[in-house]
C-alpha atoms as a PDB file:
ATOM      1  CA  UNK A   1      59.698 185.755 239.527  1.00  0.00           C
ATOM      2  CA  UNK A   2      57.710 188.146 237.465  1.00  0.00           C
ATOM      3  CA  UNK A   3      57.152 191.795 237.488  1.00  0.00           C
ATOM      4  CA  UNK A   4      54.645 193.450 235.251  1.00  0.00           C
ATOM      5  CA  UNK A   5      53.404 197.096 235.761  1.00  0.00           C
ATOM      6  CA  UNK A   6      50.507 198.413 233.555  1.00  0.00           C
ATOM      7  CA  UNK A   7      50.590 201.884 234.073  1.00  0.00           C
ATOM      8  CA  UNK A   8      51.895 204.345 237.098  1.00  0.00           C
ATOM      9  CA  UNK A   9      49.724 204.216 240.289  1.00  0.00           C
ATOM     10  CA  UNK A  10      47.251 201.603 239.359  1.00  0.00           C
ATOM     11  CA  UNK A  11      48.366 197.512 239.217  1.00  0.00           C
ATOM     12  CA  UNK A  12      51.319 196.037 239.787  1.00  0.00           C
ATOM     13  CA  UNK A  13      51.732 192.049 238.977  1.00  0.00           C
ATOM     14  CA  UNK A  14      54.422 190.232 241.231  1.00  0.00           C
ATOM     15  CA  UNK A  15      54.848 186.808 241.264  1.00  0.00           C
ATOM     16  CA  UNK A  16      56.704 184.300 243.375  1.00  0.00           C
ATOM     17  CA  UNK A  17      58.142 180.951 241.791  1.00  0.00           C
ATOM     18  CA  UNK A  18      60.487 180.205 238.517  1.00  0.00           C
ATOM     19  CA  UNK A  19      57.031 179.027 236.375  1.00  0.00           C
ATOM     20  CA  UNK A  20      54.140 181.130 236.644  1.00  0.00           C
ATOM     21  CA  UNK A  21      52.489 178.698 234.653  1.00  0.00           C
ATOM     22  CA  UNK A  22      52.385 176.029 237.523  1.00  0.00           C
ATOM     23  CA  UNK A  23      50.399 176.861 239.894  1.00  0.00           C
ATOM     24  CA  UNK A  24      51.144 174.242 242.576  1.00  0.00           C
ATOM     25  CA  UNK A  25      54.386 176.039 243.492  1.00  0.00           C
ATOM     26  CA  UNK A  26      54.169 179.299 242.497  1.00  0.00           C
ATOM     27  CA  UNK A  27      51.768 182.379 243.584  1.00  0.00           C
ATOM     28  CA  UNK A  28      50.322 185.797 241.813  1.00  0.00           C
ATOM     29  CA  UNK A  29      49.579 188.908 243.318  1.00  0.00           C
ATOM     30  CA  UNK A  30      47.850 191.774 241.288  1.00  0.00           C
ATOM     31  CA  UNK A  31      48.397 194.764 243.919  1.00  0.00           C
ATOM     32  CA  UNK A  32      47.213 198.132 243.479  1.00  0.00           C
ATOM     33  CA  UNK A  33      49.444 201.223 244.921  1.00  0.00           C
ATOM     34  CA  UNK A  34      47.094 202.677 246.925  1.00  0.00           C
ATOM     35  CA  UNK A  35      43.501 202.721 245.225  1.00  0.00           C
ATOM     36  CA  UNK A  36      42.542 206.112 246.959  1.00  0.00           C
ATOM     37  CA  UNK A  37      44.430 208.639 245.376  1.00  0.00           C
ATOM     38  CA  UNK A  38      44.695 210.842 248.828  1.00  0.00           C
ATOM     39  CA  UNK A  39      46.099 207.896 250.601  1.00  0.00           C
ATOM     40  CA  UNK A  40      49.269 207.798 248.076  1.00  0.00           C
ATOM     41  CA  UNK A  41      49.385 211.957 248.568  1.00  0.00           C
ATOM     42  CA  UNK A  42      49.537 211.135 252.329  1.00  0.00           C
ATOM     43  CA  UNK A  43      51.411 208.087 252.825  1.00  0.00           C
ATOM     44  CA  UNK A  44      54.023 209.666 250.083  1.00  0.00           C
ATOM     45  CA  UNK A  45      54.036 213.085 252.878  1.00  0.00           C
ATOM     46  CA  UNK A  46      54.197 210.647 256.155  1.00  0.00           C
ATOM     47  CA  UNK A  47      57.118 208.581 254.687  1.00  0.00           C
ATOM     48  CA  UNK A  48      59.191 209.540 251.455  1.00  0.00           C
ATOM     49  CA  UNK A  49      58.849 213.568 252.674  1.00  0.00           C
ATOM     50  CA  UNK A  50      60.317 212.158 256.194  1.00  0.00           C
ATOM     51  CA  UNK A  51      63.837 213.769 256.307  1.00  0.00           C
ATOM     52  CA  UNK A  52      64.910 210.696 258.630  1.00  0.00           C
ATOM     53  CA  UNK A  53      63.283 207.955 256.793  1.00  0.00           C
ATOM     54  CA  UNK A  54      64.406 209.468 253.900  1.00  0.00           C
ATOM     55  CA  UNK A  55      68.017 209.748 254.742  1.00  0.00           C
ATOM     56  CA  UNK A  56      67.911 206.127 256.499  1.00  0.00           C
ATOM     57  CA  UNK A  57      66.310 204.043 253.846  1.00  0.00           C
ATOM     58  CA  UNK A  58      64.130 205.948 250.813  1.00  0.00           C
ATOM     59  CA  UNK A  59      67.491 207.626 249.604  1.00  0.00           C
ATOM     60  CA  UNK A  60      68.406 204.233 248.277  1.00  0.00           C
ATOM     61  CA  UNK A  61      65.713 203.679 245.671  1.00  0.00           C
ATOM     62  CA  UNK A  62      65.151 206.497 244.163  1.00  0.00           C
ATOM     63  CA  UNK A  63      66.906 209.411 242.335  1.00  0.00           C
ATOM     64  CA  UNK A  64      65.813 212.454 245.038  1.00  0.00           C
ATOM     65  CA  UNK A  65      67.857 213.907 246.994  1.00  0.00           C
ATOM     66  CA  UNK A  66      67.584 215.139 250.525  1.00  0.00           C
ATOM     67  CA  UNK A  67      68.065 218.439 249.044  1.00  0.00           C
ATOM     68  CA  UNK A  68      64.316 217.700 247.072  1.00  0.00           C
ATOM     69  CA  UNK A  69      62.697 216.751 250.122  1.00  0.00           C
ATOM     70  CA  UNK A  70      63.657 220.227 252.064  1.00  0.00           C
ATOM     71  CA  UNK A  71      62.547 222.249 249.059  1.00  0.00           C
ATOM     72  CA  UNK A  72      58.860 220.106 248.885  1.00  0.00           C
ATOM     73  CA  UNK A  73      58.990 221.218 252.602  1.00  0.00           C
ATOM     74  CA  UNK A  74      59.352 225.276 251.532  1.00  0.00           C
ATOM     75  CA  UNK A  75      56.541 224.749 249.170  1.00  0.00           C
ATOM     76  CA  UNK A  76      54.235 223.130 251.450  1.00  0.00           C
ATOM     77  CA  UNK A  77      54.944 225.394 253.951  1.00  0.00           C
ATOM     78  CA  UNK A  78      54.464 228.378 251.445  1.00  0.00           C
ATOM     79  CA  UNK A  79      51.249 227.415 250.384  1.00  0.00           C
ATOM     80  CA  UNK A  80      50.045 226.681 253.962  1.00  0.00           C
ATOM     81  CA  UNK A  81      49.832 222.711 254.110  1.00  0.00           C
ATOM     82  CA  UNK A  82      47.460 221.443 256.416  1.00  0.00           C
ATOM     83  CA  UNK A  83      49.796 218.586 257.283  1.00  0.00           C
ATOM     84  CA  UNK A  84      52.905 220.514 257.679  1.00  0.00           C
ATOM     85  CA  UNK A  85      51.234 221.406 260.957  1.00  0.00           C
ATOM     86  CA  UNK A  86      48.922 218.597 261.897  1.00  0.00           C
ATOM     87  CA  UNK A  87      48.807 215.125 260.344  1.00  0.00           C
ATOM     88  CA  UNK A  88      49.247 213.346 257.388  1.00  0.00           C
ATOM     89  CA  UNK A  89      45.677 212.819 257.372  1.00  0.00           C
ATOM     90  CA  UNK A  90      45.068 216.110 256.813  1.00  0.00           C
ATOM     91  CA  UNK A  91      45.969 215.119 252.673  1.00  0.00           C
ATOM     92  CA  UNK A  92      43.013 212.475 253.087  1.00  0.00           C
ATOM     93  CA  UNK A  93      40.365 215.121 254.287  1.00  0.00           C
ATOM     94  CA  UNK A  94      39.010 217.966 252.305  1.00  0.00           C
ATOM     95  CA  UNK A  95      42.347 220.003 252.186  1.00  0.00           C
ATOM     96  CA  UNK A  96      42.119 223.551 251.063  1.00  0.00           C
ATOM     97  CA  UNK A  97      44.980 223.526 249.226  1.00  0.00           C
ATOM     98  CA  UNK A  98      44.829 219.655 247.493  1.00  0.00           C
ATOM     99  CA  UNK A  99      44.710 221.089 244.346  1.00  0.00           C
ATOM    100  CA  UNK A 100      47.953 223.843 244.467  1.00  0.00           C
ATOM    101  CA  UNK A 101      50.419 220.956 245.899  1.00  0.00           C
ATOM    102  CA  UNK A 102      49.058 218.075 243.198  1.00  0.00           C
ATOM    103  CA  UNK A 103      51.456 219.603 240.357  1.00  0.00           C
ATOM    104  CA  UNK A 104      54.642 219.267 242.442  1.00  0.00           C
ATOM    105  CA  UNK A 105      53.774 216.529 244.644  1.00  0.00           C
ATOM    106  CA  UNK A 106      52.996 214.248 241.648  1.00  0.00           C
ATOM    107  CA  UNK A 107      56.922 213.726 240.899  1.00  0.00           C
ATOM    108  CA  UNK A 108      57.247 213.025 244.805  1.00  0.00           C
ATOM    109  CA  UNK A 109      54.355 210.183 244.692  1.00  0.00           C
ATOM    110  CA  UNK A 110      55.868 208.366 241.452  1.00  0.00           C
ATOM    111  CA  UNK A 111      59.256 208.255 243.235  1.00  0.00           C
ATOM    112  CA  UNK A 112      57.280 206.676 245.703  1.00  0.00           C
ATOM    113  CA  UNK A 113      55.174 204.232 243.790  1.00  0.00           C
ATOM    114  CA  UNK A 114      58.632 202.936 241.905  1.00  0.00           C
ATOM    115  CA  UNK A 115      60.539 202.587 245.108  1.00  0.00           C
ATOM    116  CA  UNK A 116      57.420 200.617 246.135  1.00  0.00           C
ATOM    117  CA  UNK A 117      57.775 198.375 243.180  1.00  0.00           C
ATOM    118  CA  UNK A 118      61.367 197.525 243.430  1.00  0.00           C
ATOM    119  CA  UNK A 119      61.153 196.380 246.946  1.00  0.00           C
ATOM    120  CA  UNK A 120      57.715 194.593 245.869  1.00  0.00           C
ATOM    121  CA  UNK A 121      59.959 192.441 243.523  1.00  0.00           C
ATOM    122  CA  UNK A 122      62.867 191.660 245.843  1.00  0.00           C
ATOM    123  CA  UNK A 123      60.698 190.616 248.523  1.00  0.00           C
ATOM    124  CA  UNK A 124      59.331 188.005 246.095  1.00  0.00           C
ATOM    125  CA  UNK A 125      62.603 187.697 245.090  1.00  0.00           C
ATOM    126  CA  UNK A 126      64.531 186.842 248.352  1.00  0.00           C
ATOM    127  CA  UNK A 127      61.527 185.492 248.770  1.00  0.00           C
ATOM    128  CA  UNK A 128      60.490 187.459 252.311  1.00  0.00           C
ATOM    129  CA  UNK A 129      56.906 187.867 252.335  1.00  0.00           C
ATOM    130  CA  UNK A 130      54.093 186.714 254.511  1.00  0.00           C
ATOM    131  CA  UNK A 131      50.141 185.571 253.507  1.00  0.00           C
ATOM    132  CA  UNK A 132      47.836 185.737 256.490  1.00  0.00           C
ATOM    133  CA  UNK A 133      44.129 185.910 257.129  1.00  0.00           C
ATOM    134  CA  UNK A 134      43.557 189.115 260.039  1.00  0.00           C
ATOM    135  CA  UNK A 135      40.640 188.521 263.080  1.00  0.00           C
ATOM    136  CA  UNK A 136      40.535 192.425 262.803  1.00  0.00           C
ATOM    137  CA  UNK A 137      38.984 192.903 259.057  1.00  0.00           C
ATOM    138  CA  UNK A 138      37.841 189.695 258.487  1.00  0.00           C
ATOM    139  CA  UNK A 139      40.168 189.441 255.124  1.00  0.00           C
ATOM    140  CA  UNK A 140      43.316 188.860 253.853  1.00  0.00           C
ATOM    141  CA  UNK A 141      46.487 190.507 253.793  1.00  0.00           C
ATOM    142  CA  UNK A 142      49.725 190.418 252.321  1.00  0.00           C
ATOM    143  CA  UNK A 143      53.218 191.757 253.817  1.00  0.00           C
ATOM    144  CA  UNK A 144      56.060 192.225 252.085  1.00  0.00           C
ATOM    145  CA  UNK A 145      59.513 192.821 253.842  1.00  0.00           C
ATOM    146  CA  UNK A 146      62.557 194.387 252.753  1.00  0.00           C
ATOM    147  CA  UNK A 147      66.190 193.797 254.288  1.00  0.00           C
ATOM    148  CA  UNK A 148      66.897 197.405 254.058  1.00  0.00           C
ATOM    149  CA  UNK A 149      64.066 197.419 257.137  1.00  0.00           C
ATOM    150  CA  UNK A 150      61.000 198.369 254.794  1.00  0.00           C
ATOM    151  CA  UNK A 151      57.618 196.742 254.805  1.00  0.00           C
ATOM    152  CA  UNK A 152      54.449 197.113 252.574  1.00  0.00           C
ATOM    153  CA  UNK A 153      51.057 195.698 253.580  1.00  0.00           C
ATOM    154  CA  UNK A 154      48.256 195.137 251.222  1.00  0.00           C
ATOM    155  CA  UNK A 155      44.643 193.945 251.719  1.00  0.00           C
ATOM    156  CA  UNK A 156      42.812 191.904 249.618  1.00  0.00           C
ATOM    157  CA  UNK A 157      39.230 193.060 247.799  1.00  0.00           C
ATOM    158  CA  UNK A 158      36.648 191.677 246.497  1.00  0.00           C
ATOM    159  CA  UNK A 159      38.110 191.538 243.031  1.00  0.00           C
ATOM    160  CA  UNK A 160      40.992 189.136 244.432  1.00  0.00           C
ATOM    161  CA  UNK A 161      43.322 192.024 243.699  1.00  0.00           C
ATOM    162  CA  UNK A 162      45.764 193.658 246.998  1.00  0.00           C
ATOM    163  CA  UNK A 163      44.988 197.032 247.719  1.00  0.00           C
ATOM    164  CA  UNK A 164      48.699 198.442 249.356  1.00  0.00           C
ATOM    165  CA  UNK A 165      47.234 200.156 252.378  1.00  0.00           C
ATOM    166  CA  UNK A 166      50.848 201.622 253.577  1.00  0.00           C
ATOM    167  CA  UNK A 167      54.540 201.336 252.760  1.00  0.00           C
ATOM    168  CA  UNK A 168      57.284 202.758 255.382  1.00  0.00           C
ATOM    169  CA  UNK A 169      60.847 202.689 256.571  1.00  0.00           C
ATOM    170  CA  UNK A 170      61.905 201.500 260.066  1.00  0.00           C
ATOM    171  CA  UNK A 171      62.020 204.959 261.136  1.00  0.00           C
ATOM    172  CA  UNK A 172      63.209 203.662 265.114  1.00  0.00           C
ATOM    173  CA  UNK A 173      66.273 205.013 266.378  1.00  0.00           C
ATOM    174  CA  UNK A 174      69.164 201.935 266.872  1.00  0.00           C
ATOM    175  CA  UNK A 175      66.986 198.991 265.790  1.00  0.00           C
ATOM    176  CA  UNK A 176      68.934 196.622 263.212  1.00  0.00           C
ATOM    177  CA  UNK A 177      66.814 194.424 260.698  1.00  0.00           C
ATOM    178  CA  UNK A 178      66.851 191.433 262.672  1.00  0.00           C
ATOM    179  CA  UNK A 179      64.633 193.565 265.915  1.00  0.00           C
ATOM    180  CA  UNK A 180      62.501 195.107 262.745  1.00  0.00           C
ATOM    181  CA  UNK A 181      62.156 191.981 261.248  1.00  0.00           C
ATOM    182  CA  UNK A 182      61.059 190.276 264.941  1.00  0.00           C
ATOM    183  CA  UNK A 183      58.158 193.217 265.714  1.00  0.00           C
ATOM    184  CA  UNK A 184      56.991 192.221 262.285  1.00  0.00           C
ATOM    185  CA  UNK A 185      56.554 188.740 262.780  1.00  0.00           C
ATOM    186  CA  UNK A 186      55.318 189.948 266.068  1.00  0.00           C
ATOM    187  CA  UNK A 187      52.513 191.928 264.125  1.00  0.00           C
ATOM    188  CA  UNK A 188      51.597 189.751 261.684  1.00  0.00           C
ATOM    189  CA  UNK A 189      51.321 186.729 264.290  1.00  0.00           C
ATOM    190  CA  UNK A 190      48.870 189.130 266.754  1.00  0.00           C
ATOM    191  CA  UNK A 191      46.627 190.042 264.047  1.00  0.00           C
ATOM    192  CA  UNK A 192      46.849 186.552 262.167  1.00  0.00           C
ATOM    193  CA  UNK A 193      43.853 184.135 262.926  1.00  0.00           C
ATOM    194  CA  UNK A 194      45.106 182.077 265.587  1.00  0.00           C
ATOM    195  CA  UNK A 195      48.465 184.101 265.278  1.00  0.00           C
ATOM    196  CA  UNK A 196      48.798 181.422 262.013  1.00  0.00           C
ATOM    197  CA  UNK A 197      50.824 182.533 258.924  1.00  0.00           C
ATOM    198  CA  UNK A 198      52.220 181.581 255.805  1.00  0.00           C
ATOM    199  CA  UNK A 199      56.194 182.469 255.453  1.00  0.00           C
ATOM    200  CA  UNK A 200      57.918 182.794 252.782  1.00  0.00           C
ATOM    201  CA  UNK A 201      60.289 182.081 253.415  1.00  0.00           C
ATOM    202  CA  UNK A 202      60.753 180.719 257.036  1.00  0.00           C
ATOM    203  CA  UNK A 203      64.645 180.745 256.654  1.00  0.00           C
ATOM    204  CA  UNK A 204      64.702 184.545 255.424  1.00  0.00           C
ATOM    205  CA  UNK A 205      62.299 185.326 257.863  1.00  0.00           C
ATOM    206  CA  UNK A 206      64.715 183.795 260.568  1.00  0.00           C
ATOM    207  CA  UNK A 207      62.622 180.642 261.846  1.00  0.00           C
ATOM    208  CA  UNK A 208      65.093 178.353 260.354  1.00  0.00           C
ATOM    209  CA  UNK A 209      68.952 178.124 259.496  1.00  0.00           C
ATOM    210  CA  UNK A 210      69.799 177.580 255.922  1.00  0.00           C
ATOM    211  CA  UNK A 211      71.234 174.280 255.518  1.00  0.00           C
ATOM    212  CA  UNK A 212      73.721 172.700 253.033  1.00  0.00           C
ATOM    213  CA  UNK A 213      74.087 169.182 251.988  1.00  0.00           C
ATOM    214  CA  UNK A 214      77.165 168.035 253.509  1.00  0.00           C
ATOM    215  CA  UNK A 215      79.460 165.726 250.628  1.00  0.00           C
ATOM    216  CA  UNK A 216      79.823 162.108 251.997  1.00  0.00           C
ATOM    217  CA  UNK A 217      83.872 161.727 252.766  1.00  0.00           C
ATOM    218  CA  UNK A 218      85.646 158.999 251.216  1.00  0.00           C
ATOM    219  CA  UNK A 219      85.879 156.068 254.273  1.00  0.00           C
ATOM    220  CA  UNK A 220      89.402 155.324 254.561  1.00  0.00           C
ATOM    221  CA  UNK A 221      89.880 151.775 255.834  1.00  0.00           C
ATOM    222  CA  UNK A 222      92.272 151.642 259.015  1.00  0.00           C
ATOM    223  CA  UNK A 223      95.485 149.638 258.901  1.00  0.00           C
ATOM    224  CA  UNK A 224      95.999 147.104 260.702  1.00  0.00           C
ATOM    225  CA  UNK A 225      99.296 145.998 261.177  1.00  0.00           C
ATOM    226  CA  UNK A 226     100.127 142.287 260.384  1.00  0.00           C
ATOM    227  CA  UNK A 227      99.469 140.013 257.626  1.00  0.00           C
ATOM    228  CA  UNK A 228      99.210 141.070 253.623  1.00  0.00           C
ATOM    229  CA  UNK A 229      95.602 141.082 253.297  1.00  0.00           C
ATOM    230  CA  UNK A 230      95.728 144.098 256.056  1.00  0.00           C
ATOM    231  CA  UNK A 231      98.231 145.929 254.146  1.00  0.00           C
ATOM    232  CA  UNK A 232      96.139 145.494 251.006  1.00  0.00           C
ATOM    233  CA  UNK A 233      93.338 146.911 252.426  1.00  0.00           C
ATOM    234  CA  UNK A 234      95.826 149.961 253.444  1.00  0.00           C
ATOM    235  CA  UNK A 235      96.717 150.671 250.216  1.00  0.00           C
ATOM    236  CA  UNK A 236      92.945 150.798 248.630  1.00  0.00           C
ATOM    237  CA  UNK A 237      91.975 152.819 251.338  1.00  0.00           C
ATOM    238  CA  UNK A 238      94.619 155.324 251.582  1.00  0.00           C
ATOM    239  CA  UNK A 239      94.238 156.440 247.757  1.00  0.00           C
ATOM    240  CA  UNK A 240      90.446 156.543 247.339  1.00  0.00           C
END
């Protein structure tokens, strides 16, 4: 596994597989955090400025505190955010007030890109990532799941480079891993061509138990009562 990052916001390098070099058992994937700018401002406001999906999941990789999130909240709301009051997509139109939020919301959006990355790397890690080719944009996309119930979805581009469209936190009341990691595979399989996918892996993504290689007991040879080549056979077979 191997984890490059060339500079903040722009290309991440993950790779799944011991040797990158061989290519018949390994794979590459140069993803870029969200190639629009004012998708990361708004997918960064949606998710890491989410007091519950903060508090449920974000809070564990990265140094904020829920304390930062309610004071980004004040300034927003001081300066009049559009998307305090309507939608996240508000940060993706031509917002009034783009320009007064960039200088504090830039901290917020490289917390977000670095949580990104280190749940990029231990889904290629575990490994617990999906490949699939979608009937809805005609491409392909990548999925990357976390066991702390976080997912990240990239599209490919014409360069052969991902493009992360969104990264979020299970943000449903009550719902363990295993149901977040079942509407998943539920997603991925609906918008999969011919609901086919490649896991990775299937055990990890729970379509097969992890197995161990059970060690081959010693055969101990029965006695048999009567005669001395019986009671031999005892004795070799009792001390093996």
């Amino acid at each position: 596994m191997l984890m490059k990052m060339e500079s903040l916001n722009t290309t991440v390098a993950i790779s799944y597989g011991e040797n990158t070099a061989d290519a018949s058992g390994n794979l590459h994937f140069e993803m870029i955090l969200f190639q629009n700018q004012k998708k990361l401002r708004s997918h960064t406001f949606k998710h890491l400025l989410d007091e519950n999906e903060f508090s449920n999941r974000w809070k564990r990789f990265t140094t904020l505190s829920l304390d930062d999130i309610s004071k980004a909240h004040v300034f927003l709301s001081q300066i009049e955010c559009p998307a305090q009051k309507n939608s996240n997509k508000a940060c993706e139109s031509d917002c009034p007030v783009y320009n007064q939020c960039s200088y504090m919301m830039d901290l917020y959006e490289k917390e977000y890109c670095k949580a990104i990355e280190s749940i990029l790397v231990k889904s290629m890690h575990t490994p617990l990532f999906s490949v699939f080719d979608s009937n809805e944009t005609n491409g392909q996309f990548l999925v990357c799941l976390n066991n702390r119930s976080i997912v990240a979805k990239a599209a490919k581009n014409r360069n052969g480079k991902f493009n992360l469209v969104t990264c979020y936190a299970n943000n449903v009341s009550g719902e363990c891993y295993v149901e977040f990691r079942r509407r998943n595979v539920t997603k991925i399989r609906f918008e999969a061509v011919r609901g086919v996918a490649q896991w990775y892996s299937k055990e990890t993504w729970g379509f097969a138990k992890k197995t161990t290689p059970k060690k081959e007991k010693n055969r101990q040879i029965p006695y048999q009562s009567g005669g001395s080549a019986n009671y031999k056979q005892y004795l070799e077979g009792a001390f093996d």
